[in-house]
Protein backbone atom coordinates (compact mmCIF):
# COMPACT_ATOMS: atom_id res chain seq x y z
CA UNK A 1 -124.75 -96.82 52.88
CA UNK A 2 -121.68 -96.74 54.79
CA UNK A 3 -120.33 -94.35 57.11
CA UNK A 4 -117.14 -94.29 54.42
CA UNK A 5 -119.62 -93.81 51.67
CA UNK A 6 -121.81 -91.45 53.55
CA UNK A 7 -119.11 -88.98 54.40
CA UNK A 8 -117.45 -89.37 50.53
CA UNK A 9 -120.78 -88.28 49.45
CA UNK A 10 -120.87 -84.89 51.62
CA UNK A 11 -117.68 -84.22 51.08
CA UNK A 12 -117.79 -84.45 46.99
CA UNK A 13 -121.16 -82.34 47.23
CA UNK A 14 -119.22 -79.57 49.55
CA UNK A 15 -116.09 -79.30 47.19
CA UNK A 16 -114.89 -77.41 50.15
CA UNK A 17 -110.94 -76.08 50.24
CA UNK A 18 -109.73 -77.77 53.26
CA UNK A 19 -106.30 -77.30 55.31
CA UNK A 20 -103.73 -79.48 55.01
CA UNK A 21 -104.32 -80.62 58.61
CA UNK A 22 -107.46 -80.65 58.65
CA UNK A 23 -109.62 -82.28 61.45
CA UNK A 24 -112.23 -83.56 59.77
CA UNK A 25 -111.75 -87.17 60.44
CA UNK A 26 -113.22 -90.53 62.42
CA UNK A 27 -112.53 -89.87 65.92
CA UNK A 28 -114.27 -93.95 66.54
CA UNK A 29 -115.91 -96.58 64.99
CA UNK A 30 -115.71 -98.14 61.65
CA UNK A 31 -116.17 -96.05 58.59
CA UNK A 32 -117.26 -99.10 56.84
CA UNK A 33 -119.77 -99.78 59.27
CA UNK A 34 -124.12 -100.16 57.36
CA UNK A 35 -125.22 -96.70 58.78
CA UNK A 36 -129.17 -97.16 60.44
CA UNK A 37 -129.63 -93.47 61.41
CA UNK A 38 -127.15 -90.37 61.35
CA UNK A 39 -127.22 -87.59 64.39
CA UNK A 40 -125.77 -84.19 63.75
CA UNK A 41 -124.67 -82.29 67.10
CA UNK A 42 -122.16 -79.75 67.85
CA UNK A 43 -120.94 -81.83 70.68
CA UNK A 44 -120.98 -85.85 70.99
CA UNK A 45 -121.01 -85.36 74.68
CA UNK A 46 -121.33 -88.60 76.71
CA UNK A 47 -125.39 -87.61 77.39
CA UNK A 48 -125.64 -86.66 73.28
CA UNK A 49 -124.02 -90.47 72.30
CA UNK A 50 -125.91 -91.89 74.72
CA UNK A 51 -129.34 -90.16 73.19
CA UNK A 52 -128.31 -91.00 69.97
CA UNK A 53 -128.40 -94.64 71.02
CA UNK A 54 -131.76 -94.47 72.48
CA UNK A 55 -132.69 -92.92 69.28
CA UNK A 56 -131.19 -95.46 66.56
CA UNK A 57 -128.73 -94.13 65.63
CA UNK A 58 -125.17 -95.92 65.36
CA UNK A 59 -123.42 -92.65 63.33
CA UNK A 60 -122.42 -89.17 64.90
CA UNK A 61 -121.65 -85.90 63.11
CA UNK A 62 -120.10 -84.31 65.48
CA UNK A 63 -118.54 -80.37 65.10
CA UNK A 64 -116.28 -80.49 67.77
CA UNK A 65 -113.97 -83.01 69.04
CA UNK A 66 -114.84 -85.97 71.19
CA UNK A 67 -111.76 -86.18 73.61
CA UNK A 68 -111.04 -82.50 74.82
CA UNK A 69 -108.46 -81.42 72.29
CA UNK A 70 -108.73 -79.73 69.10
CA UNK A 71 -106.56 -82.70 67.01
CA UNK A 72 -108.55 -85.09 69.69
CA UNK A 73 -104.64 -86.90 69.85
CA UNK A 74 -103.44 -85.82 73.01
CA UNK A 75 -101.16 -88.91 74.79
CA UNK A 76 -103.09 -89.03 77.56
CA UNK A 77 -105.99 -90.55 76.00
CA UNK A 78 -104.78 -94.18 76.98
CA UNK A 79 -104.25 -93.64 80.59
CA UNK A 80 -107.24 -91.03 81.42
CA UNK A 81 -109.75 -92.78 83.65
CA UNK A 82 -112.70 -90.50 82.12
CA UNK A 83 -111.40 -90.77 78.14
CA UNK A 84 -111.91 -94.68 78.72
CA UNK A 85 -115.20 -94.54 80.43
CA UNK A 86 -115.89 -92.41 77.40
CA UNK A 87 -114.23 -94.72 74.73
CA UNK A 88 -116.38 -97.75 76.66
CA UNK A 89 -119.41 -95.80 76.09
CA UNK A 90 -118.91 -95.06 72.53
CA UNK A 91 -118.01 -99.20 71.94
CA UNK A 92 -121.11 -100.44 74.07
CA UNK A 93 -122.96 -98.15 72.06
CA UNK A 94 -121.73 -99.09 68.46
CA UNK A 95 -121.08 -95.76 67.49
CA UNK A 96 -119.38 -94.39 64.91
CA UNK A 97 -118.43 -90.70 64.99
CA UNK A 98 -117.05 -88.33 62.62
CA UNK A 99 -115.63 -84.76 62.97
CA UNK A 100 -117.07 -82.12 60.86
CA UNK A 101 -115.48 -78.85 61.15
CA UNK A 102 -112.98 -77.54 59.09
CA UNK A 103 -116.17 -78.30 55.87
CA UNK A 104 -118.60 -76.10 57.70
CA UNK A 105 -116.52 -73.40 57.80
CA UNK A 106 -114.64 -74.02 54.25
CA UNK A 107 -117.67 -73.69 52.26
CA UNK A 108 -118.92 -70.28 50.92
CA UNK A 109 -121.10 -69.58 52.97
CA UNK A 110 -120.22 -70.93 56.02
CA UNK A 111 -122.81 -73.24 57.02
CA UNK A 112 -122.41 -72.56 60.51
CA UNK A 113 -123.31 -68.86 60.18
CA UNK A 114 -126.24 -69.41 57.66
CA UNK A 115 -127.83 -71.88 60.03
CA UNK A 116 -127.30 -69.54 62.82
CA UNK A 117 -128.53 -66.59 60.76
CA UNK A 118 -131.46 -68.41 60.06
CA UNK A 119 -132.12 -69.65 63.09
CA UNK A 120 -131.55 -66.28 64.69
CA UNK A 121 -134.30 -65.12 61.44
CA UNK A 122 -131.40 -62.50 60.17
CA UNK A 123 -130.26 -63.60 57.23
CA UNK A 124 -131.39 -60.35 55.33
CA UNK A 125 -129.30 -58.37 57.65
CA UNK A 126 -125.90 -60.13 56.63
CA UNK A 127 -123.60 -58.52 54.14
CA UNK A 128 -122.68 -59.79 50.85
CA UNK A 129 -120.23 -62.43 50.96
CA UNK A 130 -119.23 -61.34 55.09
CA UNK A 131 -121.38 -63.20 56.91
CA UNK A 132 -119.44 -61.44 60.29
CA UNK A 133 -121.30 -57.91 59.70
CA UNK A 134 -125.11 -57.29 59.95
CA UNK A 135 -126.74 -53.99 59.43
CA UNK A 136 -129.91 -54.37 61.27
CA UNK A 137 -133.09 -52.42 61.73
CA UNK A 138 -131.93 -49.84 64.66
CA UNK A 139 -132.74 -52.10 68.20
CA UNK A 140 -131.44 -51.52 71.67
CA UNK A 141 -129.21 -53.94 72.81
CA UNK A 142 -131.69 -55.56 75.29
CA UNK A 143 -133.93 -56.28 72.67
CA UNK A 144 -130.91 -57.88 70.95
CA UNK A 145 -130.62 -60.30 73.96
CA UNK A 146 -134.25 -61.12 74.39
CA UNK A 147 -134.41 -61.99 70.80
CA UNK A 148 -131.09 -63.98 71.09
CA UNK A 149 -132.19 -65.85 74.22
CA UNK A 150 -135.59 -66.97 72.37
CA UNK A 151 -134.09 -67.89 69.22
CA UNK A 152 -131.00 -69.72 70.29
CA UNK A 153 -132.66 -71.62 73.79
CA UNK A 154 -129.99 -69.04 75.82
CA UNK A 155 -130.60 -69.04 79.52
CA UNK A 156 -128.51 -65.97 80.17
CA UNK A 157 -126.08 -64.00 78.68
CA UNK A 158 -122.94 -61.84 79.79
CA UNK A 159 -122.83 -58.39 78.73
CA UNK A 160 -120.18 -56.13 78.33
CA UNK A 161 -121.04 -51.62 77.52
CA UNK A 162 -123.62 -49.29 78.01
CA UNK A 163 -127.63 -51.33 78.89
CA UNK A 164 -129.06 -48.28 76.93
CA UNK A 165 -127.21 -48.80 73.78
CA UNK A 166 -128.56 -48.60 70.18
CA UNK A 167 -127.40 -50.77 67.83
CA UNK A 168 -127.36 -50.50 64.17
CA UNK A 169 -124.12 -52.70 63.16
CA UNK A 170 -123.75 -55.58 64.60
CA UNK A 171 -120.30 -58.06 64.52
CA UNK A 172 -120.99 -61.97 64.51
CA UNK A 173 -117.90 -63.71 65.41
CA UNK A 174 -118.72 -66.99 66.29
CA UNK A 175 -117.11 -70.15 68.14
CA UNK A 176 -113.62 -69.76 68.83
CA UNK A 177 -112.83 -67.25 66.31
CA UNK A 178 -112.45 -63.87 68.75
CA UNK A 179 -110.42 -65.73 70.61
CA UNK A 180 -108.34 -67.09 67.35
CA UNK A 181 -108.04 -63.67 66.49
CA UNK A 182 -106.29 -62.82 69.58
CA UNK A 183 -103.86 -65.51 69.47
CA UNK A 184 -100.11 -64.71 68.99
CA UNK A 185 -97.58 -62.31 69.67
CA UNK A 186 -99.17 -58.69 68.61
CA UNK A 187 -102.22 -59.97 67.91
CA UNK A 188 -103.84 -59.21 71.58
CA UNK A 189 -105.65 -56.19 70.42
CA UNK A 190 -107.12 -57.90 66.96
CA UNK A 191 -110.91 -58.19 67.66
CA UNK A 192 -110.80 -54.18 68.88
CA UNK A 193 -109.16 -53.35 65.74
CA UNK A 194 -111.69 -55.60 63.76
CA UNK A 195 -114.50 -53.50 65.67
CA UNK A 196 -113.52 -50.43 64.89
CA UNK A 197 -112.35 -51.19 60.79
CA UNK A 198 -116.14 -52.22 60.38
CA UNK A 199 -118.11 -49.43 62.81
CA UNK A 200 -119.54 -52.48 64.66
CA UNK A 201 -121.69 -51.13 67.83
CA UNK A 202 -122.53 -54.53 69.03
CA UNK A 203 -120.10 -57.64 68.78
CA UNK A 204 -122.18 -60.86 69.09
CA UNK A 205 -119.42 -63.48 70.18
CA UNK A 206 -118.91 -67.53 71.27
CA UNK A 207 -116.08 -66.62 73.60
CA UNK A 208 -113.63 -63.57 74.43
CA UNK A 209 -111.00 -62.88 76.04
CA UNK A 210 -111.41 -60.98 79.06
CA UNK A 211 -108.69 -58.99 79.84
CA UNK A 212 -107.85 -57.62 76.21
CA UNK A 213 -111.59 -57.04 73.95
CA UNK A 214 -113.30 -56.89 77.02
CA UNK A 215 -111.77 -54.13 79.01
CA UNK A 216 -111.34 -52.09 75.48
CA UNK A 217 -115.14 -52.41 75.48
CA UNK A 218 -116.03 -51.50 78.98
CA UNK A 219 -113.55 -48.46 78.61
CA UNK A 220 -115.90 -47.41 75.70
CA UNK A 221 -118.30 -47.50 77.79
CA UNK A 222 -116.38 -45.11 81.02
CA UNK A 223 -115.04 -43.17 78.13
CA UNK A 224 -118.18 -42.50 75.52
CA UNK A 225 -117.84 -44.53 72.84
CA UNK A 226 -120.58 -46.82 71.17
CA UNK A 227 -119.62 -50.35 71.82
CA UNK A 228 -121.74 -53.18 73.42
CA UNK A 229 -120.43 -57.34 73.85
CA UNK A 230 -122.90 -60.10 74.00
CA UNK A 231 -121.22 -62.97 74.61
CA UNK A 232 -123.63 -66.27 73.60
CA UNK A 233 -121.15 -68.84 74.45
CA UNK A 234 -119.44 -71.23 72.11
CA UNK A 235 -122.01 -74.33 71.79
CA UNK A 236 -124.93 -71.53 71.63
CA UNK A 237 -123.09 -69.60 68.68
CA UNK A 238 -122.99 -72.21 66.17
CA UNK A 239 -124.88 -75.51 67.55
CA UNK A 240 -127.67 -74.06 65.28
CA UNK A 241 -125.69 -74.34 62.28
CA UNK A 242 -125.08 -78.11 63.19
CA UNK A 243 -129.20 -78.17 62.92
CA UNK A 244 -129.09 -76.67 59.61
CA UNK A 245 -126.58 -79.72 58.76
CA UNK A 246 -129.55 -82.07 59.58
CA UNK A 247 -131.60 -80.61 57.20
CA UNK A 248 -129.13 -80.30 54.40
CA UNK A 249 -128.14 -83.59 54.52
CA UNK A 250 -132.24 -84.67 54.15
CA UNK A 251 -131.97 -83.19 51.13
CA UNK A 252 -128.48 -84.67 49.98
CA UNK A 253 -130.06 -88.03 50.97
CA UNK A 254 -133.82 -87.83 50.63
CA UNK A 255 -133.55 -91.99 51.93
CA UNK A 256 -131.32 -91.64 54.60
CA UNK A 257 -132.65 -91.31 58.38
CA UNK A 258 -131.27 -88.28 59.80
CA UNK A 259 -132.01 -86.27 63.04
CA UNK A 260 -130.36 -83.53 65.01
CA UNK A 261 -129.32 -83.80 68.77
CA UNK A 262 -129.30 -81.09 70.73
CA UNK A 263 -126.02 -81.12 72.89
CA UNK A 264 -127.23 -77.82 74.92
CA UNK A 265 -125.46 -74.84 77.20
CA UNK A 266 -121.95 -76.13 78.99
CA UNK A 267 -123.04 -73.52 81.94
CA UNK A 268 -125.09 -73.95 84.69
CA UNK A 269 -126.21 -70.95 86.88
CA UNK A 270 -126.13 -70.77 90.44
């Protein structure tokens, strides 16, 4: 199959209500390039294209953008001495990638947060059609983070609230999205608001905002209220749902060869 034929297929099987921009696109290659081997990541980092390679495989599903910009079309793309190392990489290698994003999170569920709920083995704990709120068994919160840092390969985490803390309801905002929340005028106080509408003790998040959801939570803390932040990071809050997409498309194409590439933690701790 082609790349063309192979993304056609997934995206007839998803039947997934996309926006009218929508980023799910080739970012290189040739769509109508014979496909040998497919990699899912959440990142097609230069080491994760470069893998890939070494691997077999001349076709990237990638979650995230390949050039540092969420439409991947900023100008500076032809005169960046680091975008065309990158875009020599991606040629040398004969690799054709495709941006899968807005499809994840279109279908119901999102297949980012059941293959992070079933990586993080919570999917019993997820409401009804809101994957975002989990009533779990009562834990303290640094249980929460040991069994995060197992289940998701976290090195460390940064918390936010009272280390004693019992948790019961737990928020799961993943990615971007706290910080989507937050964007625009009035919307600065959003995720605290969201907190509070759903009696969430613990917000699991990909990224905050420091100086809005983070001091409301640390003032919960000074001032008695039950609120805790974990932040995972953004690549450790949904690359697991990119691994789910490996095993989803296995069964889509039972012929095809498919693996999943791990594109890892951004930080490094000194």
């Amino acid at each position: 199959m082609t790349a063309g034929e192979i993304v056609e297929k997934i995206q007839k099987a998803c039947d997934a209500s996309l926006p009218e921009k929508t980023v799910d696109c080739f970012l290189a290659g040739n769509s109508e390039k014979e496909v040998s081997k497919i990699a899912t990541t959440f990142m097609a980092t230069a080491e994760v294209i470069q893998k890939a390679a070494s691997e077999g495989c001349n076709f990237i599903i990638t979650h995230e953008p390949i050039f540092y910009t969420s439409g991947d079309c900023a100008g500076w793309q032809d005169t960046n001495p680091m975008i065309l190392k990158k875009k020599k990489l991606i040629e040398e290698c004969h690799m054709t990638i495709w941006r899968m994003h807005d499809t994840m999170h279109a279908l119901k569920p999102d297949m980012i947060y059941t293959g992070m709920l079933k990586k993080m083995r919570w999917e019993e704990y997820a409401h009804e059609g809101d994957q975002k709120i989990l009533d779990i068994p009562e834990m303290a919160v640094s249980e929460i983070a040991e069994h995060m840092k197992s289940c998701l390969s976290i090195e460390r985490m940064r918390f936010v609230g009272d280390e004693g803390l019992l948790c019961r309801r737990v928020g799961f905002l993943l990615g971007a999205y706290s910080l989507c929340l937050t964007m625009g005028p009035g919307m600065e106080e959003s995720v605290s608001i969201w907190m509070e509408e759903n009696q969430v003790d613990l917000l699991l998040a990909g990224e905050m905002l420091e100086w809005t959801s983070c001091a409301y939570i640390k003032d919960a803390k000074a001032l008695g209220e039950n609120h805790g932040l974990l932040v995972l990071g953004h690549n450790r809050s949904e690359e697991a749902g990119m691994e789910y997409l490996a095993e989803w498309l296995k069964e889509l194409m039972p012929g095809q060869n498919i693996c999943f590439i791990e594109s890892g933690d951004t930080w490094k701790y000194l």
